[in-house]
PDB file of N, CA and C in Angstrom:
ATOM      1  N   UNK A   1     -81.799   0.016  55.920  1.00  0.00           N
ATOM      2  CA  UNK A   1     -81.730   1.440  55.702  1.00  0.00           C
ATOM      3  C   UNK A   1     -80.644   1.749  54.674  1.00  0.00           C
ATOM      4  N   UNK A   2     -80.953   2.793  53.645  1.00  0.00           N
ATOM      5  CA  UNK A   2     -79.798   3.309  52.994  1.00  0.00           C
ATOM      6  C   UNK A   2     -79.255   4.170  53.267  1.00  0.00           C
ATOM      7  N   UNK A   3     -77.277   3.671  53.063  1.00  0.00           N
ATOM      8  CA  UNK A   3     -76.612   4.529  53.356  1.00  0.00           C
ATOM      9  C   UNK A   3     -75.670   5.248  52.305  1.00  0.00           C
ATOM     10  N   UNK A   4     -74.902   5.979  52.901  1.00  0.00           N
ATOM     11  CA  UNK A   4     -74.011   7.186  51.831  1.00  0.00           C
ATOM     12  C   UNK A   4     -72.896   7.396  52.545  1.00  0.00           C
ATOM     13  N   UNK A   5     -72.040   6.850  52.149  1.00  0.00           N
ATOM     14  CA  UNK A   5     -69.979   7.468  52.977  1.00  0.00           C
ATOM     15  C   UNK A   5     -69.704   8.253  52.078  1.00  0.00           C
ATOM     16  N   UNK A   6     -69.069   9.257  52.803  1.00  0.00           N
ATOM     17  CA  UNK A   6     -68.188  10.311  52.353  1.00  0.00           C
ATOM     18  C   UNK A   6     -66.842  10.201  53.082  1.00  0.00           C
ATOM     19  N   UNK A   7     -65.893  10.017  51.904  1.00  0.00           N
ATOM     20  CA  UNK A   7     -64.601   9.782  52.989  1.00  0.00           C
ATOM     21  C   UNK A   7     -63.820  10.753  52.301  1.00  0.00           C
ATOM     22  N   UNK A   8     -62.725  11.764  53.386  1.00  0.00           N
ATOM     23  CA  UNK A   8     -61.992  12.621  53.375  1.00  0.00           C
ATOM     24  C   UNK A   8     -60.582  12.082  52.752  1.00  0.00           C
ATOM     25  N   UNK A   9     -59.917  11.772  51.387  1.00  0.00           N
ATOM     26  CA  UNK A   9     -58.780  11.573  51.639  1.00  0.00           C
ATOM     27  C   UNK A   9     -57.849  12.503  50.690  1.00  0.00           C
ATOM     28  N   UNK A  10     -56.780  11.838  50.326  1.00  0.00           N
ATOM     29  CA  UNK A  10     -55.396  12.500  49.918  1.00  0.00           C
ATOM     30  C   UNK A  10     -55.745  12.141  48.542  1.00  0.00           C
ATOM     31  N   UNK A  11     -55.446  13.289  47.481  1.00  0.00           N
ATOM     32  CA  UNK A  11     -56.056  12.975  45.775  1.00  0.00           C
ATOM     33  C   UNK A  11     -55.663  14.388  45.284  1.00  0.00           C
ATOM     34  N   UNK A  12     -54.798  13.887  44.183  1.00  0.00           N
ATOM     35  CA  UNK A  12     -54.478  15.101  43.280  1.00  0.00           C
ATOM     36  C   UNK A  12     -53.711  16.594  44.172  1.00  0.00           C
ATOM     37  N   UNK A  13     -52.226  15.730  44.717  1.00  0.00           N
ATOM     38  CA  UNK A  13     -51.746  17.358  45.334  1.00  0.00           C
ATOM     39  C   UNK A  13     -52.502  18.021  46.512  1.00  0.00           C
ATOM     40  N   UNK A  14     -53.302  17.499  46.955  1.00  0.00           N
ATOM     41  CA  UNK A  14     -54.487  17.948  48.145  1.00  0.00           C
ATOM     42  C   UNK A  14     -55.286  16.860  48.594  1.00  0.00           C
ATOM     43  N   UNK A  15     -56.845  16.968  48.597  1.00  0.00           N
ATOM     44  CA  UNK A  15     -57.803  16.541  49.142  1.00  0.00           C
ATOM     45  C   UNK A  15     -58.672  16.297  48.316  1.00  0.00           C
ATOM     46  N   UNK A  16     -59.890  15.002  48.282  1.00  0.00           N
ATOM     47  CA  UNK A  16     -60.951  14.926  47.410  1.00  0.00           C
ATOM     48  C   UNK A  16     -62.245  13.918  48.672  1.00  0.00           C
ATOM     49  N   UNK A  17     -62.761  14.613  47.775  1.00  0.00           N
ATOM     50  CA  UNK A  17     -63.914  13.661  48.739  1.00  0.00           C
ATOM     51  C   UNK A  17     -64.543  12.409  47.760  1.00  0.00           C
ATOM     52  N   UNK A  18     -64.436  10.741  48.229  1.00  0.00           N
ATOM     53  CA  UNK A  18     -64.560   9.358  48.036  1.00  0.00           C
ATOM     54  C   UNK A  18     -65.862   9.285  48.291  1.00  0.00           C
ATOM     55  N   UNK A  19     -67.027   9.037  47.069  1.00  0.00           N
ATOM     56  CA  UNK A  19     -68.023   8.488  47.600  1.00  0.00           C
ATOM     57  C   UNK A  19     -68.634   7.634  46.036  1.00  0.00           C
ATOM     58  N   UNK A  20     -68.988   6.633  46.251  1.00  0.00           N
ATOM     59  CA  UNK A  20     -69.511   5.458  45.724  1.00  0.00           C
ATOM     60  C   UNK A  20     -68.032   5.035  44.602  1.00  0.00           C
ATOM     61  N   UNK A  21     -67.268   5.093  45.345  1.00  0.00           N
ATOM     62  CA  UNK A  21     -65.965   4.637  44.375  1.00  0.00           C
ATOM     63  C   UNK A  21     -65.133   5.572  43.617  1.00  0.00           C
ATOM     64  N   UNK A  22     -65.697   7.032  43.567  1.00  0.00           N
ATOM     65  CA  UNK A  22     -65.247   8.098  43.165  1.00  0.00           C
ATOM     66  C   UNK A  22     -64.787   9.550  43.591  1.00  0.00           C
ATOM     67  N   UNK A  23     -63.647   9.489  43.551  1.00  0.00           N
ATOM     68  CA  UNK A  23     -62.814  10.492  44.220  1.00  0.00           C
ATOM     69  C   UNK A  23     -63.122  12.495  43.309  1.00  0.00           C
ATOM     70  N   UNK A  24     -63.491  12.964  43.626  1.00  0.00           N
ATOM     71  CA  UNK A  24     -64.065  14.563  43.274  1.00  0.00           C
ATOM     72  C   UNK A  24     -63.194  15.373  43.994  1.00  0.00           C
ATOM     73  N   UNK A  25     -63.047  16.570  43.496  1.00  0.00           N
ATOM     74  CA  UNK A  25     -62.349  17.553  43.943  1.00  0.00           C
ATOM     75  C   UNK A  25     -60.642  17.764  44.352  1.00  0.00           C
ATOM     76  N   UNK A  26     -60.230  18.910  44.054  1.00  0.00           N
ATOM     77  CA  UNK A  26     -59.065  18.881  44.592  1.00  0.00           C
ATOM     78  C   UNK A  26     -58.923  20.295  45.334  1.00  0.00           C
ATOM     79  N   UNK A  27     -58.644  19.837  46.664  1.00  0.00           N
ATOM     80  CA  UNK A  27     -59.059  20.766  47.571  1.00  0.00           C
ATOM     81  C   UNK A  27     -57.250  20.976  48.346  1.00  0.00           C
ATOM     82  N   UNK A  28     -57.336  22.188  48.610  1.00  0.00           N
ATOM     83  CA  UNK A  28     -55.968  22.173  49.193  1.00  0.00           C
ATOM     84  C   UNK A  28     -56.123  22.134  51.172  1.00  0.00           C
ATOM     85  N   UNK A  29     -57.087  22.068  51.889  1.00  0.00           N
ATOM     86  CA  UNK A  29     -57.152  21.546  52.773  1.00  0.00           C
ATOM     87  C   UNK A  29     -57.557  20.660  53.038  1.00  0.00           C
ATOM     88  N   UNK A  30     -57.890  19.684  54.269  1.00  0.00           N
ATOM     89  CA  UNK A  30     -58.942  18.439  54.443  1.00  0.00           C
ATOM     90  C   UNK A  30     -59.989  19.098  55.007  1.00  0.00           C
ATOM     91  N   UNK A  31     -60.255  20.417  55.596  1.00  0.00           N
ATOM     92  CA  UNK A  31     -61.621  21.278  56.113  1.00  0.00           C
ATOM     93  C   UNK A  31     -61.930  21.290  54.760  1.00  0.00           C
ATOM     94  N   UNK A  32     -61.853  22.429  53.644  1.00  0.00           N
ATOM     95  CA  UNK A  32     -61.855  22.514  52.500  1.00  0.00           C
ATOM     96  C   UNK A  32     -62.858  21.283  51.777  1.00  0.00           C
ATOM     97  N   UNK A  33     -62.098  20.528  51.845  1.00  0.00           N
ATOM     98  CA  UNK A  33     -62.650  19.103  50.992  1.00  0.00           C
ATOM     99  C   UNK A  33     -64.113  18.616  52.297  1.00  0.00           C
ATOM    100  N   UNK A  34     -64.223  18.738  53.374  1.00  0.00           N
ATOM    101  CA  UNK A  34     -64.831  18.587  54.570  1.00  0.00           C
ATOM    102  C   UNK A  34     -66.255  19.239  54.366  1.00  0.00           C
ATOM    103  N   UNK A  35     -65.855  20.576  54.006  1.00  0.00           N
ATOM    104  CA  UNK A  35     -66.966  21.139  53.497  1.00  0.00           C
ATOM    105  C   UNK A  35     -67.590  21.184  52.563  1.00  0.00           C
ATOM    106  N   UNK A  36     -66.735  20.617  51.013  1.00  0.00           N
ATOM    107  CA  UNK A  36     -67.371  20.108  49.805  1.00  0.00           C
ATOM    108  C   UNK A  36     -68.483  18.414  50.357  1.00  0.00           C
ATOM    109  N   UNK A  37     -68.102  17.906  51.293  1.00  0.00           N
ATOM    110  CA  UNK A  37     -68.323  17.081  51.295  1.00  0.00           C
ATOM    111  C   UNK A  37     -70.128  17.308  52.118  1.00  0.00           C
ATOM    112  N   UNK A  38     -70.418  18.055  53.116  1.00  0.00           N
ATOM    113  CA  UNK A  38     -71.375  18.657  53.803  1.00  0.00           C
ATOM    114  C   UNK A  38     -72.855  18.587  53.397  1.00  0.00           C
ATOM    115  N   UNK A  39     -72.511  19.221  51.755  1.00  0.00           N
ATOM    116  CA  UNK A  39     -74.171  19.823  50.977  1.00  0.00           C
ATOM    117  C   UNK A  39     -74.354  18.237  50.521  1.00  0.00           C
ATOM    118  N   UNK A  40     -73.889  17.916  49.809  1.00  0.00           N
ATOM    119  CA  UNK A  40     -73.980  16.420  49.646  1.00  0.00           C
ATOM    120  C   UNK A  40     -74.602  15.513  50.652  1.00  0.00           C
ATOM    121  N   UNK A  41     -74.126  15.606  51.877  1.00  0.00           N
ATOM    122  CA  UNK A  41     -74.514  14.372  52.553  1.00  0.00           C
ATOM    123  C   UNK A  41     -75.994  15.075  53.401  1.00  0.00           C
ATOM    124  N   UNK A  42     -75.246  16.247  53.556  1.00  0.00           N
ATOM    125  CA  UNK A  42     -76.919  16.822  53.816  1.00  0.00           C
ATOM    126  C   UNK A  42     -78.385  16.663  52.848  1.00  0.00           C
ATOM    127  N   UNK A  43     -78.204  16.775  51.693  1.00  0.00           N
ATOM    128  CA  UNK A  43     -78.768  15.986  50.341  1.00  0.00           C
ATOM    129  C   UNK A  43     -79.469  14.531  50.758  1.00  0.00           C
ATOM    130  N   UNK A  44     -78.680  14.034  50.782  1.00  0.00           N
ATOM    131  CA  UNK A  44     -78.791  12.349  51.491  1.00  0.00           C
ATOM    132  C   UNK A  44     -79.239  12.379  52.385  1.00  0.00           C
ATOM    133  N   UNK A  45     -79.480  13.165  53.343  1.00  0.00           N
ATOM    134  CA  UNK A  45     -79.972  12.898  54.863  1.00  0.00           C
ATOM    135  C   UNK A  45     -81.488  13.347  54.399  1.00  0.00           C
ATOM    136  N   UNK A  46     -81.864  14.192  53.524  1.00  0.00           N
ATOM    137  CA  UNK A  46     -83.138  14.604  53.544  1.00  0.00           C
ATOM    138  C   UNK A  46     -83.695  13.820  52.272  1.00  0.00           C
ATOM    139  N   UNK A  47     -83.239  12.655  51.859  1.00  0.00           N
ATOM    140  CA  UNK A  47     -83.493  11.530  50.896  1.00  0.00           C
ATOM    141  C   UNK A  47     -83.675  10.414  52.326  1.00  0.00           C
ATOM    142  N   UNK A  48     -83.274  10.538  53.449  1.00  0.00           N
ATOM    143  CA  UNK A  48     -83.701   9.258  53.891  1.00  0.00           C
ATOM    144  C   UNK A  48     -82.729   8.303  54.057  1.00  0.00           C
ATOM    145  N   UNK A  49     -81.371   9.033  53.881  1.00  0.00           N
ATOM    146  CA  UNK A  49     -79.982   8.010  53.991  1.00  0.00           C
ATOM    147  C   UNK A  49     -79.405   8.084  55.459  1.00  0.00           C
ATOM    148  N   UNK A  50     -78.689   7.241  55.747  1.00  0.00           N
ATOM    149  CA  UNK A  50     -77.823   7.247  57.051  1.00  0.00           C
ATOM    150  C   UNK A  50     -76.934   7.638  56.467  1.00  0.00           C
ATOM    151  N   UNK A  51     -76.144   8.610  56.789  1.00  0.00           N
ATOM    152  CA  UNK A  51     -74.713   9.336  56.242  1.00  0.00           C
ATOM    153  C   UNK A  51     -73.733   9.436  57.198  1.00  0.00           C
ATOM    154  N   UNK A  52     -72.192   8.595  56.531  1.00  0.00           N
ATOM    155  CA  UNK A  52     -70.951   9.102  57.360  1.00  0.00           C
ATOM    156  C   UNK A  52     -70.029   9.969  56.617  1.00  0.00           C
ATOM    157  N   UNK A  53     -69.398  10.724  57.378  1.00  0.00           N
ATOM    158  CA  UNK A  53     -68.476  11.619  56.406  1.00  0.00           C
ATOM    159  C   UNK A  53     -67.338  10.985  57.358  1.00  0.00           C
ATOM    160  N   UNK A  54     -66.042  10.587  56.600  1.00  0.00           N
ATOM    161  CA  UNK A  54     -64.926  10.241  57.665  1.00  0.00           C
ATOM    162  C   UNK A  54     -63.913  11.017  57.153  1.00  0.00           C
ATOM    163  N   UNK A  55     -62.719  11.511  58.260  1.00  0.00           N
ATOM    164  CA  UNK A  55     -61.397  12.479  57.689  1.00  0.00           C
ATOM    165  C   UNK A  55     -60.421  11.541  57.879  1.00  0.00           C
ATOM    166  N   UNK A  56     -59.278  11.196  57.212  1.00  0.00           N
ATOM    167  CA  UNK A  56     -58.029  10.661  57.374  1.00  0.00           C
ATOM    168  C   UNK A  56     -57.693  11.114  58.245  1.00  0.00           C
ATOM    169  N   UNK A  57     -57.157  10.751  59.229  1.00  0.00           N
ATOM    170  CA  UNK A  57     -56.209  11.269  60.370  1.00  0.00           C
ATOM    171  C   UNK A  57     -54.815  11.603  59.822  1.00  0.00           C
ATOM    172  N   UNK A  58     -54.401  12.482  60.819  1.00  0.00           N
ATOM    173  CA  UNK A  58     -52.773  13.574  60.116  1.00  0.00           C
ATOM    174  C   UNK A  58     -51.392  12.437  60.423  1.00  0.00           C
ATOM    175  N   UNK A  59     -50.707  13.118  59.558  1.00  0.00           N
ATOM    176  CA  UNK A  59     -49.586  12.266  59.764  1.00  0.00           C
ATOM    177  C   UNK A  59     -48.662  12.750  60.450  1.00  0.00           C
ATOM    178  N   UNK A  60     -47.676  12.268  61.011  1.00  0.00           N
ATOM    179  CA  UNK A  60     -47.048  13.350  62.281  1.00  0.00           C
ATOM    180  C   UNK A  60     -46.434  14.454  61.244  1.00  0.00           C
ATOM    181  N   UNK A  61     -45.902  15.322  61.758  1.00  0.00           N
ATOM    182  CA  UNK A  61     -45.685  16.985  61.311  1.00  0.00           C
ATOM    183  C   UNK A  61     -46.375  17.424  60.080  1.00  0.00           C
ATOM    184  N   UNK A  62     -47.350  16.633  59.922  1.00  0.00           N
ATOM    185  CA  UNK A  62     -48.634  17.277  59.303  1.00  0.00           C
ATOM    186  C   UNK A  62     -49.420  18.351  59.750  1.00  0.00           C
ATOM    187  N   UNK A  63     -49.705  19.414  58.987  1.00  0.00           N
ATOM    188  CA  UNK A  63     -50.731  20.272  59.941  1.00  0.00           C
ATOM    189  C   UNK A  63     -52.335  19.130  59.938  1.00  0.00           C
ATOM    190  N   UNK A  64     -52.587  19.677  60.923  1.00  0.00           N
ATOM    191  CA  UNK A  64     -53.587  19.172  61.443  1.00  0.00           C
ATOM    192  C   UNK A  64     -55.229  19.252  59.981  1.00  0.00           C
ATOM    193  N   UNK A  65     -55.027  20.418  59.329  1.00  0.00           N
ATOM    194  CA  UNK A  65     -56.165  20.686  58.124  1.00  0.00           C
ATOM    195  C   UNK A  65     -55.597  19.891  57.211  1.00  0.00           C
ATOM    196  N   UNK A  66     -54.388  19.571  57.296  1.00  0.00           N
ATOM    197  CA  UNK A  66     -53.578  19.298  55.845  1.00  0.00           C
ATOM    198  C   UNK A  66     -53.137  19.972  55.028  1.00  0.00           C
ATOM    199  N   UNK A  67     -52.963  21.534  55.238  1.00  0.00           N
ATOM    200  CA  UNK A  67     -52.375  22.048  54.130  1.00  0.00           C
ATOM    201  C   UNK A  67     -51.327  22.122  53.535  1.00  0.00           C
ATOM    202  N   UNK A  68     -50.893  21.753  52.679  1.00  0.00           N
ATOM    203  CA  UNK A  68     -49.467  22.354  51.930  1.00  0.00           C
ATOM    204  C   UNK A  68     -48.759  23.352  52.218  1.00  0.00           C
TER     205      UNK A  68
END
């Protein structure tokens, strides 16, 4: 089966969403970037892909979205 990752990480002062080796967007939350990431994989799901979207987990006294 084909698949598609979307991974949530830290890029450019904020957030970008990682998929096939390439980091997009600069988002100032990790929801933010969460939701850039959504139409996309929804895209893929109706192509017939298995899709993961993954979020970095927070770092302690991090807010929990990640914002700045």
């Amino acid at each position: 089966m084909k698949s598609a990752a979307y991974r949530i990480v830290h890029a450019r002062n904020g957030w970008g969403v990682e998929h096939d080796g390439k980091i997009e967007g600069a988002y100032d939350t990790k929801e933010a970037a969460f939701e850039a990431a959504v139409g996309p994989a929804s895209n893929a799901i109706k192509l017939g892909y298995e899709v993961s979207i993954m979020v970095e987990g927070s770092e302690p006294r991090e807010p929990a979205l990640g914002a700045r």
